[in-house]
C-alpha atoms as a PDB file:
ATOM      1  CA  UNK A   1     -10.114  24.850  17.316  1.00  0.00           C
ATOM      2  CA  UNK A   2      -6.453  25.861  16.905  1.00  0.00           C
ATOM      3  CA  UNK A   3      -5.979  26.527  20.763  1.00  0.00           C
ATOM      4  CA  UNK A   4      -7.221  23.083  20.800  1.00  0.00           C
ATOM      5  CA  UNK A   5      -5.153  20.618  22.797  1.00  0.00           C
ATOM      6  CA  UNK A   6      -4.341  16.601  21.786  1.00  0.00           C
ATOM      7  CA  UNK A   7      -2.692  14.298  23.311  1.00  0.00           C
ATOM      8  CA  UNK A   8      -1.339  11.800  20.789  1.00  0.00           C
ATOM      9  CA  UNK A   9      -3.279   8.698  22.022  1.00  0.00           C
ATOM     10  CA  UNK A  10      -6.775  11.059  21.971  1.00  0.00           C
ATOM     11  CA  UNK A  11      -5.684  11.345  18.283  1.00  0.00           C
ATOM     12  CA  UNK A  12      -4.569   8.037  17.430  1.00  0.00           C
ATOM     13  CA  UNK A  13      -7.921   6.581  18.817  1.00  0.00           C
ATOM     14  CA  UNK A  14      -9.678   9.251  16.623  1.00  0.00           C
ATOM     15  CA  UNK A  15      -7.545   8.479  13.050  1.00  0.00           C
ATOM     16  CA  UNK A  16      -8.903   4.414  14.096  1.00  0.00           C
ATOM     17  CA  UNK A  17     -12.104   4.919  14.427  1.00  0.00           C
ATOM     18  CA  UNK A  18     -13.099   5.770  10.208  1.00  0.00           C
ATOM     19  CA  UNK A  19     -11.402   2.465   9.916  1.00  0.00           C
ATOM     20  CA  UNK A  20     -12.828   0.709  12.550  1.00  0.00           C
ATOM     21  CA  UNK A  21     -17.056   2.031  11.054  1.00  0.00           C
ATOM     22  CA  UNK A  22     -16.321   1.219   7.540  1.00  0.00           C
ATOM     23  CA  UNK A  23     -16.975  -2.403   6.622  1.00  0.00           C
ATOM     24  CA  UNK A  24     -14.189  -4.014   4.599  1.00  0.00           C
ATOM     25  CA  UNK A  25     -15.150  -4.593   0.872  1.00  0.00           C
ATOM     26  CA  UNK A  26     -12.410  -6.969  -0.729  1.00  0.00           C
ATOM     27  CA  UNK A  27     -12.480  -6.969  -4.624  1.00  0.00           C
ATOM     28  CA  UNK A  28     -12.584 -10.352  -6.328  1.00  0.00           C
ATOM     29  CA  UNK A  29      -9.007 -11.479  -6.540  1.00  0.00           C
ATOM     30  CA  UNK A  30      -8.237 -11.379 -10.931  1.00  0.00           C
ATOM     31  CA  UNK A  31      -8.890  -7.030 -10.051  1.00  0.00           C
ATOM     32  CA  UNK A  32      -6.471  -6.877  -7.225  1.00  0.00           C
ATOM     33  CA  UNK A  33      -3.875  -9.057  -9.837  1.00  0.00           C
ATOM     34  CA  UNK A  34      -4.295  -7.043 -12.446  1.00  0.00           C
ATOM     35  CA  UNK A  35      -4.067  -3.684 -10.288  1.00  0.00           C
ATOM     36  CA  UNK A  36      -1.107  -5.066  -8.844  1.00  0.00           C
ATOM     37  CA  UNK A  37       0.133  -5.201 -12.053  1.00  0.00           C
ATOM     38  CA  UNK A  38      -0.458  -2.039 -13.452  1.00  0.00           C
ATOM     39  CA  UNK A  39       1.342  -0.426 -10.395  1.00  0.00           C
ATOM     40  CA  UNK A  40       4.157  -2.650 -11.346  1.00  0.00           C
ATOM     41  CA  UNK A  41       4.512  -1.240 -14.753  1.00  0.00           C
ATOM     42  CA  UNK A  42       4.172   2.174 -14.048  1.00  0.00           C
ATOM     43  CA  UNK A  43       6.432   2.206 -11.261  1.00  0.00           C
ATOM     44  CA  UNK A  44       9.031   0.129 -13.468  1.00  0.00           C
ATOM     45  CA  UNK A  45       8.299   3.050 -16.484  1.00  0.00           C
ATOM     46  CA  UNK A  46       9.056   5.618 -13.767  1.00  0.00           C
ATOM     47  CA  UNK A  47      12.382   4.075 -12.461  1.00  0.00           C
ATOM     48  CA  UNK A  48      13.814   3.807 -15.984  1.00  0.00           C
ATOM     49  CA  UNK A  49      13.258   6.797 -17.210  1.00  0.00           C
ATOM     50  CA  UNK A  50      15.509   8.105 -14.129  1.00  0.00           C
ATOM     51  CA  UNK A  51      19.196   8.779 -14.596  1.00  0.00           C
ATOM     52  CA  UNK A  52      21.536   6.678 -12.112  1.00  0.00           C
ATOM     53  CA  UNK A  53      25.311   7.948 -12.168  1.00  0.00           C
ATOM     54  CA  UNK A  54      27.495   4.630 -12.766  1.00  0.00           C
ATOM     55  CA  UNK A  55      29.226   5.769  -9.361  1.00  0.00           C
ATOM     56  CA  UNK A  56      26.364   5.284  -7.251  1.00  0.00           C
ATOM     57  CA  UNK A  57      26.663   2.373  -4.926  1.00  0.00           C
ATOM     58  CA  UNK A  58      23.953   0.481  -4.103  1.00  0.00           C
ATOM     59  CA  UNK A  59      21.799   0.525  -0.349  1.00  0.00           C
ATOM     60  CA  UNK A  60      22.704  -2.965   0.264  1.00  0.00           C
ATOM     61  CA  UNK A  61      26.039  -5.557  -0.260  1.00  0.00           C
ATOM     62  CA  UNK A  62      26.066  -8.987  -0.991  1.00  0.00           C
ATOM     63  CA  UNK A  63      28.262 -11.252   1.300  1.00  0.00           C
ATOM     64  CA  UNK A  64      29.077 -14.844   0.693  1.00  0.00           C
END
């Protein structure tokens, strides 16, 4: 299996086709809300507790 070689289509075709057999199940829309959410929160918890030097500059600029 290691000498094994790909080519990167043969494995792109192979990583589709799990997600091409398993039939979509779409949870009711209040769970996907509330998990939305939660991920919210805990990503906003894990932002603040990080330290951010006054000096850094942001990614972006505003220009008018």
């Amino acid at each position: 299996m290691l000498g094994m070689k790909i080519t990167r289509r043969k494995l792109a075709a192979l990583a589709l086709v799990p997600a091409a057999t398993v039939p979509a199940q779409t949870p009711p829309a209040e769970d996907l809300d509330a998990l939305a959410k939660s991920r919210l929160r805990a990503n906003s918890e894990t932002l603040a507790k990080m330290a951010i030097p006054m000096g850094t500059e942001p990614a972006f600029l505003f220009k008018a």
